[in-house]
C-alpha atoms as a PDB file:
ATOM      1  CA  UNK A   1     102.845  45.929  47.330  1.00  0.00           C
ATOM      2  CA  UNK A   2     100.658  48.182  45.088  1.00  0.00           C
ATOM      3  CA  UNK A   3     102.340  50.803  42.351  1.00  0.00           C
ATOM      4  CA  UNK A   4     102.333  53.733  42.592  1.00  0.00           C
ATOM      5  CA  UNK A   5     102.964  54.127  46.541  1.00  0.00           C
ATOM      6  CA  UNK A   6     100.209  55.492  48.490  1.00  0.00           C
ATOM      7  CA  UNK A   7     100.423  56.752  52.092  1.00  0.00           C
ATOM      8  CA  UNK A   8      96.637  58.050  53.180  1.00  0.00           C
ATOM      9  CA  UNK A   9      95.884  60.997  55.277  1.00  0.00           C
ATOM     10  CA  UNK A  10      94.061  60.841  59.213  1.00  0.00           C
ATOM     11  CA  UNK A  11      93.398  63.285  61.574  1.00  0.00           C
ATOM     12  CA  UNK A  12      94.411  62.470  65.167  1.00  0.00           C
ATOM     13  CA  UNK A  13      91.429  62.484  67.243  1.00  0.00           C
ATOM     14  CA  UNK A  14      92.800  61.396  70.246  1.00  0.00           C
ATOM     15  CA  UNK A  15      95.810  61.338  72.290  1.00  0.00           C
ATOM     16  CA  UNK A  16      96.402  57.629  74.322  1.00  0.00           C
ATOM     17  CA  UNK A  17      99.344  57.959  75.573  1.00  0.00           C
ATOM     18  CA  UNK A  18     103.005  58.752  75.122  1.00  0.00           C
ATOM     19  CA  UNK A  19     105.795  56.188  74.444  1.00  0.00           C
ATOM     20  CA  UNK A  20     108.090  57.420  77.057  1.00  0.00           C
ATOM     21  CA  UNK A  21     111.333  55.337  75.812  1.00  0.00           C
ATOM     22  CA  UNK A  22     111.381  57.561  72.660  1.00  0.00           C
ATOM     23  CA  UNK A  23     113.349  60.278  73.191  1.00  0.00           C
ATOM     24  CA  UNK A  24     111.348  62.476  70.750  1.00  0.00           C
ATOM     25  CA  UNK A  25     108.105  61.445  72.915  1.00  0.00           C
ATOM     26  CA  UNK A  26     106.124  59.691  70.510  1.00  0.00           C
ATOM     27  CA  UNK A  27     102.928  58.370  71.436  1.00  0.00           C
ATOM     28  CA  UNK A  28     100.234  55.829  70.621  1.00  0.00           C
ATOM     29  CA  UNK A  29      96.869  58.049  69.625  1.00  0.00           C
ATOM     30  CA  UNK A  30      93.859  57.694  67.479  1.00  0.00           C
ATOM     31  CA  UNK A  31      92.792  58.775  64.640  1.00  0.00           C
ATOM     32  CA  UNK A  32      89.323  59.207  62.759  1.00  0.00           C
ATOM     33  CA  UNK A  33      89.179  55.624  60.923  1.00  0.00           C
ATOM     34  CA  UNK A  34      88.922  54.153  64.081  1.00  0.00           C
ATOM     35  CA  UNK A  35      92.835  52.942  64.614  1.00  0.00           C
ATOM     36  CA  UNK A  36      95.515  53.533  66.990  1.00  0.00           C
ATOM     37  CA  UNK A  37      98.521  54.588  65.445  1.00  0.00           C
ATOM     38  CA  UNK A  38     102.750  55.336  66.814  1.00  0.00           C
ATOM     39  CA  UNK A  39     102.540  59.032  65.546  1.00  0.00           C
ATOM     40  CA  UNK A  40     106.189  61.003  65.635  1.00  0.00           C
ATOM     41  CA  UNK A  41     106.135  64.383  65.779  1.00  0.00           C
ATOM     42  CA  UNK A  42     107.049  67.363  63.725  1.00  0.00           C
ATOM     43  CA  UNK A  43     107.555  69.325  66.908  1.00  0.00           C
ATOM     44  CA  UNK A  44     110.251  66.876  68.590  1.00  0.00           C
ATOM     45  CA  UNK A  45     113.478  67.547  68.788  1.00  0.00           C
ATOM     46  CA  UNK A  46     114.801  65.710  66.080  1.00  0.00           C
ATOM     47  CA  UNK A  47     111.960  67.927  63.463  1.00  0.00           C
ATOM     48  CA  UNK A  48     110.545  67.420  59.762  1.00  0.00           C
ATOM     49  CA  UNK A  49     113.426  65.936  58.707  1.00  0.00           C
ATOM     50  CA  UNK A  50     113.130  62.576  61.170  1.00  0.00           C
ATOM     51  CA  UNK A  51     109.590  62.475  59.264  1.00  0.00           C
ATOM     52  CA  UNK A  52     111.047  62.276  56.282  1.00  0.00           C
ATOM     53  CA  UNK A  53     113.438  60.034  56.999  1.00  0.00           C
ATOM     54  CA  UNK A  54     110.588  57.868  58.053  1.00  0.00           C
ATOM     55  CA  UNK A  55     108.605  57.670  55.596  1.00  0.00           C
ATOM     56  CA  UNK A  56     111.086  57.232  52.591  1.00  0.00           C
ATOM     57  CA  UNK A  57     112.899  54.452  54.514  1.00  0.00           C
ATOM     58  CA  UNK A  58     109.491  52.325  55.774  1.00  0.00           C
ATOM     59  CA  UNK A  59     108.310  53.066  52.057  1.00  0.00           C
ATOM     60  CA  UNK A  60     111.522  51.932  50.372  1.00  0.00           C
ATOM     61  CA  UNK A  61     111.322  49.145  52.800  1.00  0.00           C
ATOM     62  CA  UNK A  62     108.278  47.987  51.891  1.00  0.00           C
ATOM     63  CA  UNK A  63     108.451  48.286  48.170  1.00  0.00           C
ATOM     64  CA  UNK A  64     111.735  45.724  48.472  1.00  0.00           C
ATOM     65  CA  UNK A  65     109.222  43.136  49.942  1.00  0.00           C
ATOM     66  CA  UNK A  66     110.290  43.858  53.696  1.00  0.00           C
ATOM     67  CA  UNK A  67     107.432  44.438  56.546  1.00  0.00           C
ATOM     68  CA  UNK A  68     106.457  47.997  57.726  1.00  0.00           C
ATOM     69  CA  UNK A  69     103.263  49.023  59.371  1.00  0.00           C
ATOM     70  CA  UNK A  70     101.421  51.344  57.371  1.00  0.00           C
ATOM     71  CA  UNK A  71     102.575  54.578  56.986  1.00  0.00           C
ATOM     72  CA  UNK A  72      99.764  57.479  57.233  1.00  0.00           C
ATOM     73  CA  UNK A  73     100.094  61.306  57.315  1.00  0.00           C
ATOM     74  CA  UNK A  74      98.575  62.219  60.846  1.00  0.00           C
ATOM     75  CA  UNK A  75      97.012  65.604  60.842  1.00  0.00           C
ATOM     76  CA  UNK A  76      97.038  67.431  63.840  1.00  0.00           C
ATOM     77  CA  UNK A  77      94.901  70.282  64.736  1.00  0.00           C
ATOM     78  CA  UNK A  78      95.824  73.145  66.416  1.00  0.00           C
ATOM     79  CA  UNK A  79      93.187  72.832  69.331  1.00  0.00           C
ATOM     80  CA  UNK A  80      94.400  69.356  69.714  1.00  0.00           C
ATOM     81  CA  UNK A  81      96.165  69.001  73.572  1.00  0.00           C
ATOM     82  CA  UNK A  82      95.013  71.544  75.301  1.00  0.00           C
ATOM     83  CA  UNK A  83      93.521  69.777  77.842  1.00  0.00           C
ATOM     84  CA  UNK A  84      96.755  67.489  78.230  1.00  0.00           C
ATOM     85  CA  UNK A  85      98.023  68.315  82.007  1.00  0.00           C
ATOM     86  CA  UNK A  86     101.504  67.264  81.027  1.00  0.00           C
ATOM     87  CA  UNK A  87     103.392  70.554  79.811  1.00  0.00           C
ATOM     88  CA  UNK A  88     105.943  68.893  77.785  1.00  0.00           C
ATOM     89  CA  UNK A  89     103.542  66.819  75.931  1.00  0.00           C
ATOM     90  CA  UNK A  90     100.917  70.125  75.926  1.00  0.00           C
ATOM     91  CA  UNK A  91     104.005  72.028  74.504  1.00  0.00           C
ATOM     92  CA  UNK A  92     104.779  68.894  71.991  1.00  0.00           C
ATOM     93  CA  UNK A  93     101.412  69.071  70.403  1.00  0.00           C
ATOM     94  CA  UNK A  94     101.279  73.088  70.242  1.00  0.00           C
ATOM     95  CA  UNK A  95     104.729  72.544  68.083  1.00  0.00           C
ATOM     96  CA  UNK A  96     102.983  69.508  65.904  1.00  0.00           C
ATOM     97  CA  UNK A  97     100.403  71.418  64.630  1.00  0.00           C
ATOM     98  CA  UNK A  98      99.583  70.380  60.656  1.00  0.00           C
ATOM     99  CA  UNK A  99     100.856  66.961  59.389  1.00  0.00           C
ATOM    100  CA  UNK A 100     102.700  64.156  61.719  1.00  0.00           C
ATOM    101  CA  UNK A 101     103.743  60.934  60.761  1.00  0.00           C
ATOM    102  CA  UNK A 102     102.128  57.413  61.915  1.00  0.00           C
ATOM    103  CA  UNK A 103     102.594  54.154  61.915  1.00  0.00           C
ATOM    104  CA  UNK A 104     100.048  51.126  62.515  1.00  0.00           C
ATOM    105  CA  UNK A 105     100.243  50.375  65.798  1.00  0.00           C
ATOM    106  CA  UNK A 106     100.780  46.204  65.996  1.00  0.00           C
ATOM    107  CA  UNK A 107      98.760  45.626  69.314  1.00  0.00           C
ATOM    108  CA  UNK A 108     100.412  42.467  71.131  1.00  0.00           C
ATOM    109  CA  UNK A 109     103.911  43.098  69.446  1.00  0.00           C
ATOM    110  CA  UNK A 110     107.313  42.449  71.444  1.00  0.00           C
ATOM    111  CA  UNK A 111     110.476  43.550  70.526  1.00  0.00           C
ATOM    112  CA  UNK A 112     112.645  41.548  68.548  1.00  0.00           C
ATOM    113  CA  UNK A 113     115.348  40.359  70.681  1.00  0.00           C
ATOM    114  CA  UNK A 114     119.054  38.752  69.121  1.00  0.00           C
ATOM    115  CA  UNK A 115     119.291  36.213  71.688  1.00  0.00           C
ATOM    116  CA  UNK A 116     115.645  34.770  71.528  1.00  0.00           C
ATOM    117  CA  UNK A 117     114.261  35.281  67.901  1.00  0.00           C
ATOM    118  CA  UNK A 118     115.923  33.914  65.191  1.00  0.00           C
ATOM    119  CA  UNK A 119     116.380  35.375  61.428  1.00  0.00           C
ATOM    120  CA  UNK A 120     117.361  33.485  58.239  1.00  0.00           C
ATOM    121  CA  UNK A 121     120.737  34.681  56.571  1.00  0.00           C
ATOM    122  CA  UNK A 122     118.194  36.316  53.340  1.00  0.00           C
ATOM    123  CA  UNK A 123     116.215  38.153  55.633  1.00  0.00           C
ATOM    124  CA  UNK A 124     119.232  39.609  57.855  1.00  0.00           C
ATOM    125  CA  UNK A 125     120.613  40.116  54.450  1.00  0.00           C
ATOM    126  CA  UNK A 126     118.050  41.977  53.170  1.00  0.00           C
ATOM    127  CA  UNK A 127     117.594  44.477  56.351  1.00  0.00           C
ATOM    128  CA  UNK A 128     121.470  44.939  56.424  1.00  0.00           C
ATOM    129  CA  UNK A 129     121.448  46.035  52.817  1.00  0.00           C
ATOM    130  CA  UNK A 130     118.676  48.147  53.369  1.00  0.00           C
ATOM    131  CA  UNK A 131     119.937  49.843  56.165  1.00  0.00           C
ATOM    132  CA  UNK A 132     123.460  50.542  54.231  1.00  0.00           C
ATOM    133  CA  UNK A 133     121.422  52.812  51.822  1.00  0.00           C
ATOM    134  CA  UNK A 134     119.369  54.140  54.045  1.00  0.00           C
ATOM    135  CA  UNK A 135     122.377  55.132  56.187  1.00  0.00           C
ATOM    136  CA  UNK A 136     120.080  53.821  59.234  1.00  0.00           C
ATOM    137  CA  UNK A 137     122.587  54.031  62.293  1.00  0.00           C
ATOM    138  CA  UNK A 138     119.659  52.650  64.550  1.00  0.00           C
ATOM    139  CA  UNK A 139     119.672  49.070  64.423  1.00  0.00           C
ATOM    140  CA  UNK A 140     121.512  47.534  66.958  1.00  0.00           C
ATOM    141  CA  UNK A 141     122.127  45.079  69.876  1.00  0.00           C
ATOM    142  CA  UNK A 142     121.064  47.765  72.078  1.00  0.00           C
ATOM    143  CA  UNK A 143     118.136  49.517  70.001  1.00  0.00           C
ATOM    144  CA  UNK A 144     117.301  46.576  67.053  1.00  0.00           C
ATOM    145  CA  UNK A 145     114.211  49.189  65.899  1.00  0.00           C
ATOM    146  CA  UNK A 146     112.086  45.485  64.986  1.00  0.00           C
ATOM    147  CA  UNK A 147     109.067  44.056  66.420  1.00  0.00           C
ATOM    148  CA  UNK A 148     107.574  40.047  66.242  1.00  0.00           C
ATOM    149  CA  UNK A 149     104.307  40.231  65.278  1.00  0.00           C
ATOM    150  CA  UNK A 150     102.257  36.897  64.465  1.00  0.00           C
ATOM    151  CA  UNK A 151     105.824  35.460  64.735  1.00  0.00           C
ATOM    152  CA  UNK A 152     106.803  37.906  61.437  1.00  0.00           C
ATOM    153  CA  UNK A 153     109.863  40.192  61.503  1.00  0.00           C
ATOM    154  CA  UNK A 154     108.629  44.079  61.612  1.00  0.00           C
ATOM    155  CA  UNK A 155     111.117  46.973  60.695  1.00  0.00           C
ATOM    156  CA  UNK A 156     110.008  50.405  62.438  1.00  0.00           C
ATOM    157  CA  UNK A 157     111.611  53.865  63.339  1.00  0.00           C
ATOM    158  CA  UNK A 158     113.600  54.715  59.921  1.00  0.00           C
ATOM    159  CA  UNK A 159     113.442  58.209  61.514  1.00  0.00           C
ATOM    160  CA  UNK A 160     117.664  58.235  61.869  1.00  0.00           C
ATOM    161  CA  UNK A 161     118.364  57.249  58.801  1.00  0.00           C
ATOM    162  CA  UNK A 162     119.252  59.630  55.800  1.00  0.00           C
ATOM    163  CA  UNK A 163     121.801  61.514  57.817  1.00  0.00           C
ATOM    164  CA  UNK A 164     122.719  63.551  54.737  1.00  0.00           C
ATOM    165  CA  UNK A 165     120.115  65.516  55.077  1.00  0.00           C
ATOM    166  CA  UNK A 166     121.384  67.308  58.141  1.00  0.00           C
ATOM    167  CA  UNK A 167     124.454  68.343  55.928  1.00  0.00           C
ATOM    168  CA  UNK A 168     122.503  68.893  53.430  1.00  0.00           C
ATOM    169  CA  UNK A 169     124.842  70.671  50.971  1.00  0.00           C
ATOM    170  CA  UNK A 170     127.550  67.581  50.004  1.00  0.00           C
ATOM    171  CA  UNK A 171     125.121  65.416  49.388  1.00  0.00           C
ATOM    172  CA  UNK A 172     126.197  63.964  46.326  1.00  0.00           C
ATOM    173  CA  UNK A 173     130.203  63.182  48.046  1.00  0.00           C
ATOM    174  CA  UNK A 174     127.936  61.180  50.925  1.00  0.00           C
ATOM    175  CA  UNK A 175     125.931  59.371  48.178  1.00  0.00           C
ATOM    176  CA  UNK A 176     128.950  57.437  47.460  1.00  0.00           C
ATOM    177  CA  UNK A 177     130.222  56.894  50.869  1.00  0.00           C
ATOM    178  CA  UNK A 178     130.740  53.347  52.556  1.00  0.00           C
ATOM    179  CA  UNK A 179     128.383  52.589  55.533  1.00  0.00           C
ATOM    180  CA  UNK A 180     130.937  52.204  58.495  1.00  0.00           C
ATOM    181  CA  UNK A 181     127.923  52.179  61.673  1.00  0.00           C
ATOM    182  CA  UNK A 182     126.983  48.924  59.924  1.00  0.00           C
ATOM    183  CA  UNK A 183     129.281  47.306  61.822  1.00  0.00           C
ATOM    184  CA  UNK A 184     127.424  47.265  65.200  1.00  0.00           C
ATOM    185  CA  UNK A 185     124.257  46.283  62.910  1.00  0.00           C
ATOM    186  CA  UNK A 186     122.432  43.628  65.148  1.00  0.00           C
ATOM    187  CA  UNK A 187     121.786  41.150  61.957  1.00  0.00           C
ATOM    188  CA  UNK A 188     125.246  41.725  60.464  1.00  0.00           C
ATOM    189  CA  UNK A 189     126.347  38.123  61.755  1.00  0.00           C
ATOM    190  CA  UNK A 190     123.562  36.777  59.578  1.00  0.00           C
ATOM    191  CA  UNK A 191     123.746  38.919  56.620  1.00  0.00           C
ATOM    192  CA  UNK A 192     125.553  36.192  54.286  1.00  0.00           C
ATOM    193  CA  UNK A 193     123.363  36.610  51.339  1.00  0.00           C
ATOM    194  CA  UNK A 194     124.544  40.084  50.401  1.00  0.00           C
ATOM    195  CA  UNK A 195     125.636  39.663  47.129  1.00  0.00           C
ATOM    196  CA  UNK A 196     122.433  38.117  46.171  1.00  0.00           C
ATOM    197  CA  UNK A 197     120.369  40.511  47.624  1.00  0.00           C
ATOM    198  CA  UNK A 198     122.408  43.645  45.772  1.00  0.00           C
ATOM    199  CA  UNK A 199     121.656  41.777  42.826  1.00  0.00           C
ATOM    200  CA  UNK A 200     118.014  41.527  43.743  1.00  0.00           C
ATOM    201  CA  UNK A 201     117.250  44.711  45.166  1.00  0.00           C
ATOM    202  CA  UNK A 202     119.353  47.054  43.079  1.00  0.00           C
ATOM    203  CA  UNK A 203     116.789  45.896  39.908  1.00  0.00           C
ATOM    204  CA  UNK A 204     113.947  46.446  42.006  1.00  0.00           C
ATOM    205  CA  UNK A 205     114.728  49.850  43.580  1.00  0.00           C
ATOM    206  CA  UNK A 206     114.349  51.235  39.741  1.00  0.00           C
ATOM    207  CA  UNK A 207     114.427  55.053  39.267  1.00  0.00           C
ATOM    208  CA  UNK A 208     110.755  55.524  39.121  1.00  0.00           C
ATOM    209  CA  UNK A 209     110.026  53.397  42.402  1.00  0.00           C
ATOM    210  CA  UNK A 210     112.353  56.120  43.823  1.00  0.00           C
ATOM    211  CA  UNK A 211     110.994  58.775  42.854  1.00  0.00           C
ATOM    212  CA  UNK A 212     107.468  57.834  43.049  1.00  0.00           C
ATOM    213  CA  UNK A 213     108.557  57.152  47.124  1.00  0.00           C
ATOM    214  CA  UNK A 214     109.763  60.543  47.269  1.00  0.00           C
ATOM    215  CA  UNK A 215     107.185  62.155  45.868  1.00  0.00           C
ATOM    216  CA  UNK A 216     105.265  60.928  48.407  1.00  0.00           C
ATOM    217  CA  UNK A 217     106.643  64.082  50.807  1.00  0.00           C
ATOM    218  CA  UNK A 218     104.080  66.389  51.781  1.00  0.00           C
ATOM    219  CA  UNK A 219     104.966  70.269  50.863  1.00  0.00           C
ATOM    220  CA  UNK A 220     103.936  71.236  54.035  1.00  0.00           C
ATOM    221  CA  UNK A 221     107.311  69.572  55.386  1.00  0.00           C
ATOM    222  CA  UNK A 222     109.437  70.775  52.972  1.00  0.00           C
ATOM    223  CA  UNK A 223     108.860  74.335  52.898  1.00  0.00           C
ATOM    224  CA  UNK A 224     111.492  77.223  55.122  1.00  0.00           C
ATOM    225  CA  UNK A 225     114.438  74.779  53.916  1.00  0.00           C
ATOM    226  CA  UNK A 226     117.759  76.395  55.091  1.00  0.00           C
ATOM    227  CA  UNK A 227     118.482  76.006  51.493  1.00  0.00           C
ATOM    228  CA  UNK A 228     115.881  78.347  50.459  1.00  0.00           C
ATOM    229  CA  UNK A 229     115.152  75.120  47.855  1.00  0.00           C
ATOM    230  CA  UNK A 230     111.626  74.956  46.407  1.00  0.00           C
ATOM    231  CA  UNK A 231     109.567  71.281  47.557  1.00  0.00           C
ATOM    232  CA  UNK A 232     110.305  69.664  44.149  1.00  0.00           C
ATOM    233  CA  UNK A 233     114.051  70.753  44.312  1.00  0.00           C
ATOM    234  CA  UNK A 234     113.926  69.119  47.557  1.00  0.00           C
ATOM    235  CA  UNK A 235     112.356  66.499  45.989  1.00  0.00           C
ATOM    236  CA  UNK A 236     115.067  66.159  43.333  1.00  0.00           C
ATOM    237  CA  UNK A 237     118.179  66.059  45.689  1.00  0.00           C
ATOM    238  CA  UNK A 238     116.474  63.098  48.241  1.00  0.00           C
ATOM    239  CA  UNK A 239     115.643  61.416  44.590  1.00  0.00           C
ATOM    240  CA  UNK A 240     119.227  61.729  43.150  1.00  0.00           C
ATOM    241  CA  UNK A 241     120.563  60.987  45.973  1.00  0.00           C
ATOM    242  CA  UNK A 242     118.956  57.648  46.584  1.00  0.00           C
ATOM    243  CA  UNK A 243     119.460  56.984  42.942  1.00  0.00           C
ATOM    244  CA  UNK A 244     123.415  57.675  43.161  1.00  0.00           C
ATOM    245  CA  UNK A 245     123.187  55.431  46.127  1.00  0.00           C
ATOM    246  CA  UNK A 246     121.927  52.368  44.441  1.00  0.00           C
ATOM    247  CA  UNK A 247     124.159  52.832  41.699  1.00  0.00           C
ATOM    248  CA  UNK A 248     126.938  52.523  44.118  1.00  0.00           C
ATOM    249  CA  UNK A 249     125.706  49.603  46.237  1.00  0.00           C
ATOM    250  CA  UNK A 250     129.137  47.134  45.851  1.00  0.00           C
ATOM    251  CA  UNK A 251     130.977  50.044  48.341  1.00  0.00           C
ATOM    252  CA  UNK A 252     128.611  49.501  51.397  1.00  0.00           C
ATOM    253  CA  UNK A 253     128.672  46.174  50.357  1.00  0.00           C
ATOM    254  CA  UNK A 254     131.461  45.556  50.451  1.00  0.00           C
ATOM    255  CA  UNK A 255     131.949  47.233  53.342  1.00  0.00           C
ATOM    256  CA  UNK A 256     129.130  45.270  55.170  1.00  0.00           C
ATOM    257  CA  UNK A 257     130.809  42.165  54.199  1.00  0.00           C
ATOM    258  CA  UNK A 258     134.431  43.382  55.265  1.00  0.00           C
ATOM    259  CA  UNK A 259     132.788  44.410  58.821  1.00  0.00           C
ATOM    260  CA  UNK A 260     130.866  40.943  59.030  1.00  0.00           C
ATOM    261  CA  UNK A 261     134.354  38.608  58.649  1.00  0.00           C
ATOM    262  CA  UNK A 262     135.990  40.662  61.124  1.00  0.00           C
ATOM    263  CA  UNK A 263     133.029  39.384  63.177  1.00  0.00           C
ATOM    264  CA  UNK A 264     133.213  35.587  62.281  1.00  0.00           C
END
């Protein structure tokens, strides 16, 4: 992929219609370039921070070589939904006002599904790893967050991951922690490349590619922190943390691998 990152701006210019098995009521809408995007929400329940989450995973993601639809910031203006008859959705886009989060929408995509669609032990390895750092508690047998598309695996909806940012204060103790959801990960079974892959991705995800991901946060989501922390401070911790993270791969990996032979 091209370095430095680059996610580009849209404004929503229509709303198509909602994706009713997201609980945060996503929806599929368009935008001025012409194409239909998955936008998520600022004003949903789970707020800025699933928007962050989603954009540093999908962008991490995609800088390790794994497939993500593009990313774009999604402005929303305030006018935007008035005419929507639905009062939750109505109520959704009042809250949403200024920048959202979208993703490409892959027309003709189905859901990746364990028992049909096979993946190769690197791949599986390569998600699983990712996943570990990314503390992504949303890929399993029941939810695997992947699309096929032109028979290619797709990863989508990072917007659980991070879960240290909720408690946001110890985040350096959680940096270091094992990954114990990864356990009910639906490509664990597979994932028997993981030492190779640490090896691999822990020399690609190099301090600047962090930070150069993280920069990539908008202000206008990181402002009224409970912390009372400035946007680059906020900046800082999400890039240390990350940073800390990789350093301290072997314990999810190890982890990952004890939680796979219990498995086999």
């Amino acid at each position: 992929m091209p370095y430095p990152p680059h996610i580009r701006s849209v404004r929503i210019t229509r709303y198509v219609t909602p994706l009713r098995e997201g609980g945060s009521l996503p929806a599929i809408a368009e935008a001025d370039d012409g194409f239909l995007y998955v936008i998520k929400f600022r004003g949903a329940g789970q707020g800025i921070k699933a928007l962050i989450a989603e954009c540093i995973g999908g962008e991490i993601a995609r800088i390790l070589g794994l497939k993500v639809p593009e990313i774009v910031l999604a402005g929303l203006d305030p006018a935007f939904g008035r005419s929507e008859p639905d009062e939750e959705i109505q109520d959704l886009l009042k809250a949403s006002t200024g920048i959202n989060l979208g993703l490409h929408y892959l027309r003709g995509s189905i859901t990746f599904d364990p028992v049909v669609n096979a993946v190769d032990p690197l791949t599986a390895s390569q998600v699983v790893w990712l996943d570990c750092l990314l503390s992504n508690v949303d890929r399993t047998a029941r939810n695997t967050n992947m699309l096929v598309w032109n028979k290619e695996l797709w990863l989508i909806d990072h917007g659980a991951a991070l879960y240290f940012h909720h408690t946001w204060e110890n985040w350096q103790e959680q940096a270091v922690r094992p990954f114990a959801p990864v356990r009910d990960h639906v490509l664990l079974p597979q994932a028997s490349l993981l030492d190779a892959v640490d090896a691999d991705y822990r020399a690609r995800l190099t301090a600047d590619k962090v930070i150069a991901i993280v920069d990539l946060l908008p202000d206008d989501w990181l402002r009224a922190w409970t912390s009372g922390q400035s946007p680059d401070e906020i900046r800082s911790v999400y890039s240390q943390y990350l940073q800390t993270r990789v350093a301290a791969s072997a314990t999810f990996v190890k982890e990952a691998q004890h939680a796979r032979n219990e498995h086999i």
